[in-house]
C-alpha atoms as a PDB file:
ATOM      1  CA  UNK A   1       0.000   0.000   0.000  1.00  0.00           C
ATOM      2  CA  UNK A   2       1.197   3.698  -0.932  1.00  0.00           C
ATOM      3  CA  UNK A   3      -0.132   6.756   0.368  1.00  0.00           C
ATOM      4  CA  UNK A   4      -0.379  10.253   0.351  1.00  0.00           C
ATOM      5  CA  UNK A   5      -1.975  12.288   3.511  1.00  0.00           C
ATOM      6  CA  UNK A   6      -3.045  15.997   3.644  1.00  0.00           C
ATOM      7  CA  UNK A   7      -3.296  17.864   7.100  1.00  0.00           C
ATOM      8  CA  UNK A   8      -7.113  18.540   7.815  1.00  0.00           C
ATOM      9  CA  UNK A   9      -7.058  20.489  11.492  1.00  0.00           C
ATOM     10  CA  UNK A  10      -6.549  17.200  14.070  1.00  0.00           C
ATOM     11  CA  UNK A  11      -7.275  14.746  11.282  1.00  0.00           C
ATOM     12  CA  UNK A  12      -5.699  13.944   7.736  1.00  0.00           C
ATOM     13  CA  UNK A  13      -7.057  13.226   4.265  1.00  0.00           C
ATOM     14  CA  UNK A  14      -5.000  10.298   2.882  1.00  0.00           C
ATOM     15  CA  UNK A  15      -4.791   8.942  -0.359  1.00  0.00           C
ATOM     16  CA  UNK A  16      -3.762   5.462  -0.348  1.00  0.00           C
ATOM     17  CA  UNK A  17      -3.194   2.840  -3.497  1.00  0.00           C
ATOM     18  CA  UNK A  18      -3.504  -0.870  -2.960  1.00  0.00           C
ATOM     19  CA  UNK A  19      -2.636  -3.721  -5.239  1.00  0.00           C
ATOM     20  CA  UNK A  20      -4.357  -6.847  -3.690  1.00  0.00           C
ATOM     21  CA  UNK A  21      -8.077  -5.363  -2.701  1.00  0.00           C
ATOM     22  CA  UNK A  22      -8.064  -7.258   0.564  1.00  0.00           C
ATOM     23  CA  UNK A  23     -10.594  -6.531   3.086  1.00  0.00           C
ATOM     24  CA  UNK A  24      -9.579  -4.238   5.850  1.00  0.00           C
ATOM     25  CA  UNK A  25      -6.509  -3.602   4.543  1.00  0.00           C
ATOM     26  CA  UNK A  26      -6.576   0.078   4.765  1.00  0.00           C
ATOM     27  CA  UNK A  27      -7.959   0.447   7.890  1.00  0.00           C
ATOM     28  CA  UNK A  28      -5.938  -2.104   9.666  1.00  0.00           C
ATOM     29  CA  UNK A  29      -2.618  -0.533   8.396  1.00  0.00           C
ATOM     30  CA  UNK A  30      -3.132   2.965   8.726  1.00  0.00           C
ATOM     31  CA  UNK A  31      -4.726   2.130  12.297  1.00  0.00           C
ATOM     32  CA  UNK A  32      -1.171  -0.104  12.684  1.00  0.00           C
ATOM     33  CA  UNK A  33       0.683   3.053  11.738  1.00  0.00           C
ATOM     34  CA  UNK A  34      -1.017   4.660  14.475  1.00  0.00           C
ATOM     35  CA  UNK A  35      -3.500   6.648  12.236  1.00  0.00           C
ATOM     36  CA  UNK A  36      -6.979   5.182  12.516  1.00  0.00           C
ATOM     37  CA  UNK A  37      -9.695   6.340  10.439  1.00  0.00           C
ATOM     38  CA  UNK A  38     -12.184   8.976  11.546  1.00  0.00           C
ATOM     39  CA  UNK A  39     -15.005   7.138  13.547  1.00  0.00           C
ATOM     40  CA  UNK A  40     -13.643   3.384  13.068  1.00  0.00           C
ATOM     41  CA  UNK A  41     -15.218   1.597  15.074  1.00  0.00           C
ATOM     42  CA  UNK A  42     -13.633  -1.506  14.917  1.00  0.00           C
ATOM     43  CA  UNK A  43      -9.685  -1.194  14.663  1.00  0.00           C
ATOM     44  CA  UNK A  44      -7.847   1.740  16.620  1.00  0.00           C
ATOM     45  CA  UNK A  45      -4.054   2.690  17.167  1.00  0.00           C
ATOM     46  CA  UNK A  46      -2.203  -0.083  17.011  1.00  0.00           C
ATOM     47  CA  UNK A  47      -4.364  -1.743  14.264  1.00  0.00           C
ATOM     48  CA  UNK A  48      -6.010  -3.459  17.326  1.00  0.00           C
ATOM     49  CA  UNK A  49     -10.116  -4.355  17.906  1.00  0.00           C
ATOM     50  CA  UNK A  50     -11.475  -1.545  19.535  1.00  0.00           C
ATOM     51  CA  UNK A  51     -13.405  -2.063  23.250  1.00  0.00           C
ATOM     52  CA  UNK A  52     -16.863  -1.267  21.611  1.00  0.00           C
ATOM     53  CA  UNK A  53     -16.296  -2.818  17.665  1.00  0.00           C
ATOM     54  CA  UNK A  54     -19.876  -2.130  16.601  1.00  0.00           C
ATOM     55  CA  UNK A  55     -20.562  -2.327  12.529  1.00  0.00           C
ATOM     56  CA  UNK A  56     -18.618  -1.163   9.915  1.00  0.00           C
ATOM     57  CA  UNK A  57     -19.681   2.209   8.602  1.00  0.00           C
ATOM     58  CA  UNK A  58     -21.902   3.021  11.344  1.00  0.00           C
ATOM     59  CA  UNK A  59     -20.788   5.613  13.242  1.00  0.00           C
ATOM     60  CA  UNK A  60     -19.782   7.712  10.229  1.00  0.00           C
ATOM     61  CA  UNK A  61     -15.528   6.757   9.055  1.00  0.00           C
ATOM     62  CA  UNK A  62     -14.484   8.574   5.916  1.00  0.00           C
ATOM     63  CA  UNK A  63     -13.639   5.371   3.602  1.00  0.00           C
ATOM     64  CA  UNK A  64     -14.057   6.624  -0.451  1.00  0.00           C
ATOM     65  CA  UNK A  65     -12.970   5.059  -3.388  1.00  0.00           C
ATOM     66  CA  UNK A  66     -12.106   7.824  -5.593  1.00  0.00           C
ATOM     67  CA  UNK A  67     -11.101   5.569  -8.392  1.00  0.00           C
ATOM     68  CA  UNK A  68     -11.440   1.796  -8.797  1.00  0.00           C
ATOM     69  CA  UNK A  69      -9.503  -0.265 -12.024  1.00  0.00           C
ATOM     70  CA  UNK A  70     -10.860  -3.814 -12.593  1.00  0.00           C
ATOM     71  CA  UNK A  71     -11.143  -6.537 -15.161  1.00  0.00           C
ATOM     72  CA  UNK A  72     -15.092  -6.975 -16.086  1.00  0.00           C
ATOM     73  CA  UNK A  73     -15.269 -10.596 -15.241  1.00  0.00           C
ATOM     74  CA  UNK A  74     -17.387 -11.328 -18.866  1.00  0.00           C
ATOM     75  CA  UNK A  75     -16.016  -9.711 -21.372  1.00  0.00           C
ATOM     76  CA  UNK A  76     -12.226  -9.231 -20.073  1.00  0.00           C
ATOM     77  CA  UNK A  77     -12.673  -5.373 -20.858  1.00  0.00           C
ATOM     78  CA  UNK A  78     -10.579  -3.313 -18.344  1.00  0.00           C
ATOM     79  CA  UNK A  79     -12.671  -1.287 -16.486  1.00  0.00           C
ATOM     80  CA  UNK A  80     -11.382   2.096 -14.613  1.00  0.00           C
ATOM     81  CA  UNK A  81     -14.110   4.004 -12.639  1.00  0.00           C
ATOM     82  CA  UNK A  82     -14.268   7.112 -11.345  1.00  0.00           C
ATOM     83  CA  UNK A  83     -16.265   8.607  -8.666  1.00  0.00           C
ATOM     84  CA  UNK A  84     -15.399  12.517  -6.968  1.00  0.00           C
ATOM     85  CA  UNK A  85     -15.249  13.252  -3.913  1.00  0.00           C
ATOM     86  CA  UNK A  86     -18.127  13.720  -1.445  1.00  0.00           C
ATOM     87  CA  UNK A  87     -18.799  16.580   0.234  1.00  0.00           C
ATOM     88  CA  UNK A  88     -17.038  15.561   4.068  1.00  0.00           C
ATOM     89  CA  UNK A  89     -14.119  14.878   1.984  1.00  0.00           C
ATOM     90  CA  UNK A  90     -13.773  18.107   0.035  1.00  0.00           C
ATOM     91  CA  UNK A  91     -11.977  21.388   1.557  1.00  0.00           C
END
């Protein structure tokens, strides 16, 4: 995984590329780094469970795919998508 992070007051916008599409993988390393993502519920500095896990994406973390590249699974096409982004995310 590579990223890139921009300073946002206490908290950081980070752009981060990675190659294998695990699940997780994001949160779990940038929480390993010690830089969890906003509102995670689940892993927190350290990359460690949390005390109170709850579901993912329910109390509000900042997780966007900006831009997704994939193989369409039928016809073999390569596929690169495209989404901006929303407005939580934007200065």
């Amino acid at each position: 995984m590579s990223a890139f992070s921009a300073a946002r007051g206490a908290d950081a916008l980070v752009e981060a590329t990675i190659t294998t599409g695990r699940p997780h993988q994001i949160r779990i390393h940038l929480a390993g780094a010690g830089h969890p993502l906003v509102g995670d519920p689940l892993y927190v500095t350290g990359g460690v469970p949390g005390p109170n896990p709850g579901l993912p994406g329910e109390t509000g973390y900042r997780l966007h795919a900006h831009r997704l590249g994939l193989t369409h699974p039928t016809t073999g096409r390569r596929l690169e998508l495209e989404c901006g982004l929303p407005p939580e995310l934007r200065d």
